[in-house]
N, C-alpha and C. Protein backbone atom coordinates (compact mmCIF):
# COMPACT_ATOMS: atom_id res chain seq x y z
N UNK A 1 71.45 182.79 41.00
CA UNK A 1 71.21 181.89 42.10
C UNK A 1 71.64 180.49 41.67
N UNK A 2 72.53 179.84 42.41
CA UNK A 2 72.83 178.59 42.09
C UNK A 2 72.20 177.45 42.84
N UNK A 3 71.24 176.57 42.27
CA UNK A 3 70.83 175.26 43.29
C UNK A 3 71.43 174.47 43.44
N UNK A 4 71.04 173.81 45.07
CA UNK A 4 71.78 172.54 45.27
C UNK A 4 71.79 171.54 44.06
N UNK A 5 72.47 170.47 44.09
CA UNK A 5 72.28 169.27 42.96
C UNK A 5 70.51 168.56 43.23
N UNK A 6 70.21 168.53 44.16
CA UNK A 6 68.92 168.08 44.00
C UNK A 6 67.74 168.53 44.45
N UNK A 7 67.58 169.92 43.69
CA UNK A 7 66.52 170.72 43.70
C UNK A 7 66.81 171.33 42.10
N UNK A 8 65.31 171.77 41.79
CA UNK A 8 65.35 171.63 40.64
C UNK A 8 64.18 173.06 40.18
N UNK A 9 64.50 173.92 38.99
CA UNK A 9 64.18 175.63 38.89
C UNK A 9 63.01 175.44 38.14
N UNK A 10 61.98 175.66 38.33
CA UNK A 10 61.03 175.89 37.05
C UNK A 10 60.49 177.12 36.45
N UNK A 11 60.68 177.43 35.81
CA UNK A 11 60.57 178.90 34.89
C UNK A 11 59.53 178.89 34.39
N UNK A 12 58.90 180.45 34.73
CA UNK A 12 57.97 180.49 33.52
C UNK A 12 58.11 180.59 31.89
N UNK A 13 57.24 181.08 30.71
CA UNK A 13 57.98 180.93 29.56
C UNK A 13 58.91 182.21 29.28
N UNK A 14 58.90 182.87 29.94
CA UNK A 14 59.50 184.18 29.32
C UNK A 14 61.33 183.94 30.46
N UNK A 15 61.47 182.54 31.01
CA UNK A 15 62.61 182.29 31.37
C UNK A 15 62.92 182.52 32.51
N UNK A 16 62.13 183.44 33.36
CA UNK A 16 61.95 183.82 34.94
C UNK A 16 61.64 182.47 36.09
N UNK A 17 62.13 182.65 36.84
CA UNK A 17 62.03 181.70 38.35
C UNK A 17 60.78 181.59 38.63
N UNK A 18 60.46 180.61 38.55
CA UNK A 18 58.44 180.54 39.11
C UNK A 18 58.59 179.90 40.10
N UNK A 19 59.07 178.36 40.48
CA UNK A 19 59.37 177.43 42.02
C UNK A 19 60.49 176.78 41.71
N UNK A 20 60.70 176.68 43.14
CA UNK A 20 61.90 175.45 43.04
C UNK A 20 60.99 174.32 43.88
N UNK A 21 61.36 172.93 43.15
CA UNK A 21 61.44 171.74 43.67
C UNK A 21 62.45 171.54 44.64
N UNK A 22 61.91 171.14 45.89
CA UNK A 22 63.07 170.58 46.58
C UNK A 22 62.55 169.22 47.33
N UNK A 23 63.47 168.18 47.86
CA UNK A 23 63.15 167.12 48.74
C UNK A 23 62.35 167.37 49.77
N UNK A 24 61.14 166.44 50.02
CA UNK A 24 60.39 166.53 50.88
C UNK A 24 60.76 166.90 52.22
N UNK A 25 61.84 165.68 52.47
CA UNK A 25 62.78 166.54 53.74
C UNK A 25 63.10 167.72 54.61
N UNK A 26 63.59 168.01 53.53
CA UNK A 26 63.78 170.10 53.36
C UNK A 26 62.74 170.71 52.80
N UNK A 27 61.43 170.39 52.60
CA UNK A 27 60.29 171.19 52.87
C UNK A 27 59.73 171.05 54.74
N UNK A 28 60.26 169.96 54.53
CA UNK A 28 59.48 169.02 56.60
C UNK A 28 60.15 170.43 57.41
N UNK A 29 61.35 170.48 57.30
CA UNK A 29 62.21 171.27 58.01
C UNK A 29 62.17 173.19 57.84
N UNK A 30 61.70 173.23 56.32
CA UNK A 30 61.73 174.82 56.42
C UNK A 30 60.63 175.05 57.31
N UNK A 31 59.33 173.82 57.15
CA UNK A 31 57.90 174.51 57.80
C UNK A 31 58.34 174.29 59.32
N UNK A 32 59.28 173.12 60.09
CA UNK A 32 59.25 173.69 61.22
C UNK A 32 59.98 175.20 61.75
N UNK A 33 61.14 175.62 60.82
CA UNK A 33 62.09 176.79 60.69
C UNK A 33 60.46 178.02 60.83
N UNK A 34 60.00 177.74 60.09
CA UNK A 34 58.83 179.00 59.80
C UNK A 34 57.97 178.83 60.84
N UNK A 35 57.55 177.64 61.71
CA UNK A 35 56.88 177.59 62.80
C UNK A 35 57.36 178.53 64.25
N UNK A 36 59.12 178.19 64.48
CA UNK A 36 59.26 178.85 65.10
C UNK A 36 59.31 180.25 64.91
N UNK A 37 59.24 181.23 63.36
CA UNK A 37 59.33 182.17 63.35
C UNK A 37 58.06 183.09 63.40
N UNK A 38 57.16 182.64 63.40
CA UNK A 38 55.59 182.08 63.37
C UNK A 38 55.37 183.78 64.01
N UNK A 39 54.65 184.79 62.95
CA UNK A 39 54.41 186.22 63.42
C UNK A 39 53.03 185.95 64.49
N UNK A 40 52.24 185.24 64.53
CA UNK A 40 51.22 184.57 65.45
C UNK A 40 51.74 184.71 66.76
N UNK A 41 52.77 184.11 66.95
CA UNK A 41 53.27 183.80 68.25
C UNK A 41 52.89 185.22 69.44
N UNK A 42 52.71 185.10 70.33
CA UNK A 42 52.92 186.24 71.60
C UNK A 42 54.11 186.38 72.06
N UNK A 43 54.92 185.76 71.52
CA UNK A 43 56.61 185.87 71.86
C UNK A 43 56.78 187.54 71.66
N UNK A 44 58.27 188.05 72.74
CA UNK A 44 58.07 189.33 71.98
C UNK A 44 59.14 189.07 70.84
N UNK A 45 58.93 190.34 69.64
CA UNK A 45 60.21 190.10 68.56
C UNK A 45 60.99 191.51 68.82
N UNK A 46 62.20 190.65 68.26
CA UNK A 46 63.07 191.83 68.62
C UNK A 46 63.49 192.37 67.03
N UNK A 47 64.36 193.37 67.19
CA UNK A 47 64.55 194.35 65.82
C UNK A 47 65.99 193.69 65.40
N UNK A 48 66.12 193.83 64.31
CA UNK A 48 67.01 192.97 63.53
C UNK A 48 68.84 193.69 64.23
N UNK A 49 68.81 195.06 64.45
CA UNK A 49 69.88 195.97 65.11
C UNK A 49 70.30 195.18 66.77
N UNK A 50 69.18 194.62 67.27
CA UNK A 50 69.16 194.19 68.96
C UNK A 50 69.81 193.00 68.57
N UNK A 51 69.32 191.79 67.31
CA UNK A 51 70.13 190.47 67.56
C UNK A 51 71.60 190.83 66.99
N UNK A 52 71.76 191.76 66.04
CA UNK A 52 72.74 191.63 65.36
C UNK A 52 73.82 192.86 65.41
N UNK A 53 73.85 193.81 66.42
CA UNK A 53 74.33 194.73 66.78
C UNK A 53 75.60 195.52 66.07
N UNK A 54 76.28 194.26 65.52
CA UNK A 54 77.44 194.74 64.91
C UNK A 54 77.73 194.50 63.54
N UNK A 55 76.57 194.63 63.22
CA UNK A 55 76.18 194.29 61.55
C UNK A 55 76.76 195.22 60.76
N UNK A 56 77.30 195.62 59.37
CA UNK A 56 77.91 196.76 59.30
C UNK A 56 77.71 196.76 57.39
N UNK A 57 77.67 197.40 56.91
CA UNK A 57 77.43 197.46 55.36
C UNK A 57 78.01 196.41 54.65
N UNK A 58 79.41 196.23 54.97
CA UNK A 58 80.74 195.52 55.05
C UNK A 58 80.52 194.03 54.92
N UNK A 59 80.12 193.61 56.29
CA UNK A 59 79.76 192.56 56.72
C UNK A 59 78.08 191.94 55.55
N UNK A 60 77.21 192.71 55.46
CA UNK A 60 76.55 192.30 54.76
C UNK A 60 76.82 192.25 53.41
N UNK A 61 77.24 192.58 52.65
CA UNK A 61 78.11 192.66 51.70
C UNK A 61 78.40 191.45 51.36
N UNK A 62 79.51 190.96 52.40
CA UNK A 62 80.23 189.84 52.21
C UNK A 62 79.20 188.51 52.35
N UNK A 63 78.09 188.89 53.07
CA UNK A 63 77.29 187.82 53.43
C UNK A 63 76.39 187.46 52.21
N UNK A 64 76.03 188.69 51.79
CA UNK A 64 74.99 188.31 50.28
C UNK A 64 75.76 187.87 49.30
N UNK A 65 77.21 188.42 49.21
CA UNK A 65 77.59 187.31 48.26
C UNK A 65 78.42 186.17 48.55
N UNK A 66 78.57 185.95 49.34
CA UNK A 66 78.08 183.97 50.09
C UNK A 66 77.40 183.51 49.84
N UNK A 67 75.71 184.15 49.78
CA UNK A 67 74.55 183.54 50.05
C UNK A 67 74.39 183.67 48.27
N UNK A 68 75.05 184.42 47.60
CA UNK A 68 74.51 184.32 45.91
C UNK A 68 75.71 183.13 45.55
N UNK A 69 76.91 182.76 46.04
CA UNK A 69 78.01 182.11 45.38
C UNK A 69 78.64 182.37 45.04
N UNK A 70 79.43 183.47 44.41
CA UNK A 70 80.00 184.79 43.87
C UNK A 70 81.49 184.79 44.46
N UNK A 71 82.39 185.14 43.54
CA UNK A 71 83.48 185.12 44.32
C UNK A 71 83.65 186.87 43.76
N UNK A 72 84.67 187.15 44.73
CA UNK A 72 84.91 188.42 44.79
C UNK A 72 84.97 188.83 42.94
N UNK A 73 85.69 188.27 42.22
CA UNK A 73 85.99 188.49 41.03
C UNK A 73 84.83 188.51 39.81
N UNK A 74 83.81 187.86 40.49
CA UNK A 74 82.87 187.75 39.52
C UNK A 74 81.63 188.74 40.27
N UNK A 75 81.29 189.32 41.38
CA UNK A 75 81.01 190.33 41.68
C UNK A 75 81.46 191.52 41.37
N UNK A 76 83.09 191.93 41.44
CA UNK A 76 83.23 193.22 40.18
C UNK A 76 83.08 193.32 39.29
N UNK A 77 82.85 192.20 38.94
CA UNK A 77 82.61 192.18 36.83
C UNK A 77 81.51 192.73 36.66
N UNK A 78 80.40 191.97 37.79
CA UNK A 78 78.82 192.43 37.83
C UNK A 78 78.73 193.57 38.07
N UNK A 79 79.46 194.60 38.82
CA UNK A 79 79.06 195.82 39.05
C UNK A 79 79.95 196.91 38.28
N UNK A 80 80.47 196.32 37.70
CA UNK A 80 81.82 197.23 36.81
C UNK A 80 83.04 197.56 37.43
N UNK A 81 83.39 196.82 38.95
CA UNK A 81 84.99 197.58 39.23
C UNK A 81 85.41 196.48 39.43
N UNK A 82 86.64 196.65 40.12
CA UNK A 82 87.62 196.07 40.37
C UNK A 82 87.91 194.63 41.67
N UNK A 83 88.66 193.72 41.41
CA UNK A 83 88.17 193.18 42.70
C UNK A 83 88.50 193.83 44.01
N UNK A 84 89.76 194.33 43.81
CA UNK A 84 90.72 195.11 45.05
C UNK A 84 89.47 196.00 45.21
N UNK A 85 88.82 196.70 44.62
CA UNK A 85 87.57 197.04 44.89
C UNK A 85 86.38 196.86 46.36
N UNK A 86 85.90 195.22 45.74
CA UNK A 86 84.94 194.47 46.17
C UNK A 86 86.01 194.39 47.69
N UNK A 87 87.59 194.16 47.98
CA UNK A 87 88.01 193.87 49.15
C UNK A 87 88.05 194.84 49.89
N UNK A 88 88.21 195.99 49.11
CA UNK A 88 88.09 197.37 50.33
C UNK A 88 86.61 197.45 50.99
N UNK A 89 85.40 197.30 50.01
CA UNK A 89 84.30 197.21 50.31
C UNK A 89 83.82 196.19 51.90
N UNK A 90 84.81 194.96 51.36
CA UNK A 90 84.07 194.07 52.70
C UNK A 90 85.08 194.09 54.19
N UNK A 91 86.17 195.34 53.74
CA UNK A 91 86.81 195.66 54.90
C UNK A 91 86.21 196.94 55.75
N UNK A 92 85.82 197.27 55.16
CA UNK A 92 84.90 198.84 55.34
C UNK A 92 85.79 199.47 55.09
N UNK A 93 86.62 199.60 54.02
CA UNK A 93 87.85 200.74 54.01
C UNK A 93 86.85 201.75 52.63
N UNK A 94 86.04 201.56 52.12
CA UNK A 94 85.35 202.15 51.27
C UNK A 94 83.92 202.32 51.58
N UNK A 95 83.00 203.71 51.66
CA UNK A 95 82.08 203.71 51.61
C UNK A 95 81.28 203.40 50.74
N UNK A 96 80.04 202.73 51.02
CA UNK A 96 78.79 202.36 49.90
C UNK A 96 77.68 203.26 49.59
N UNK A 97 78.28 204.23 48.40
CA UNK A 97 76.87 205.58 47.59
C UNK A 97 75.83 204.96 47.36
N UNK A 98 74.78 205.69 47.41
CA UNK A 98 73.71 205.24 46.74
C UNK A 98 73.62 204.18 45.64
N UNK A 99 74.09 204.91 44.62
CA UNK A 99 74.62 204.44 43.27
C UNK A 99 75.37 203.10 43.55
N UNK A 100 76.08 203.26 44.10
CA UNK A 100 77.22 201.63 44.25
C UNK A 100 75.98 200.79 45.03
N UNK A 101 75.54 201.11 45.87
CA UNK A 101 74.10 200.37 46.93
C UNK A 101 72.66 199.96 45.91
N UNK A 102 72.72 200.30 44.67
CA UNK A 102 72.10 199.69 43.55
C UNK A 102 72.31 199.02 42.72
N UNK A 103 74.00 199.05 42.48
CA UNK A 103 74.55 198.51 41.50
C UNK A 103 74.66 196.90 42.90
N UNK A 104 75.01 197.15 43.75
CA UNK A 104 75.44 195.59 44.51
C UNK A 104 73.69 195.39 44.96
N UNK A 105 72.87 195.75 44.75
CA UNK A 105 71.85 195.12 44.78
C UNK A 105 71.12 194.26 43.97
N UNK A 106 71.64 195.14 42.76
CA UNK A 106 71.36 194.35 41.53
C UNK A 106 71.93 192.94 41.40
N UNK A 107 73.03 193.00 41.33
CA UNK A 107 74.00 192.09 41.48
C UNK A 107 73.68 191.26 42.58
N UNK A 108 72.98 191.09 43.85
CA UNK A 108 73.52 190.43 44.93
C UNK A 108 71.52 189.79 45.21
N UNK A 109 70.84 190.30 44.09
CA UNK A 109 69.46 190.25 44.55
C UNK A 109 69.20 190.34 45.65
N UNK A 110 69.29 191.89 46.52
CA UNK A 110 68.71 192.46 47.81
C UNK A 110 68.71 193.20 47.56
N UNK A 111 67.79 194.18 48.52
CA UNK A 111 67.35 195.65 48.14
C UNK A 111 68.64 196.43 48.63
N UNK A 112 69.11 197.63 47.41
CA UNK A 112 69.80 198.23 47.82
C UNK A 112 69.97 198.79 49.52
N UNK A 113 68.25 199.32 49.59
CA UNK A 113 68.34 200.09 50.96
C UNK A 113 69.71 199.26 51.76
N UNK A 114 69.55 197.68 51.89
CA UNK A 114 70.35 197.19 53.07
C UNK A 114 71.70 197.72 53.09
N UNK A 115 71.93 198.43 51.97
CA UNK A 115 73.62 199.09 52.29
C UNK A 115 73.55 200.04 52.79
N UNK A 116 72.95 200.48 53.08
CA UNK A 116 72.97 202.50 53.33
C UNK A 116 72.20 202.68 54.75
């Protein structure tokens, strides 16, 4: 996980992620983000398939490693193949096994399930 420049990691001693510091700012703003998502609400919620319909193994794929920083090349290294690999993967020209859906979980910190 890479942080912005001004937020800051604190570890416990054994070297693990315990909090991040961030600007007051961007705490003001996640709690209104979490207000509107607020499970309280009587709003109805909808299922993650209804907003996002055309979501596809592929597509998430490419999105978690956006969201880790990762360029294609340093994601095959992490999982042991190739990059031409990682590009068939986020074209959907390759299916995602079990096995490969653990190995990019590992790698991408999300639960495998989301590939499969």
């Amino acid at each position: 996980m890479k942080l912005r420049p001004n937020h800051q990691l604190i570890k416990y001693s054994d070297g693990s992620p315990a909090f991040v510091v961030i600007p007051f700012e961007e705490y003001e703003q996640y709690c209104e983000l979490m207000a509107i998502f607020d499970d309280n609400s009587d709003e109805e919620k909808f299922d993650v398939d209804e907003v996002f319909p055309d979501i596809t193994p592929a597509t998430l794929l490419r999105g978690a490693r956006f969201r880790e920083d990762m360029s294609k090349e340093e994601l095959a290294a992490a999982i042991g193949e190739t990059e031409c690999f990682i590009c068939d993967l986020e074209k959907g020209k390759r299916e995602i096994t079990e096995d490969l859906a653990l190995r990019l979980g590992k790698a991408l910190n999300i639960s495998h399930k989301s590939f499969l």
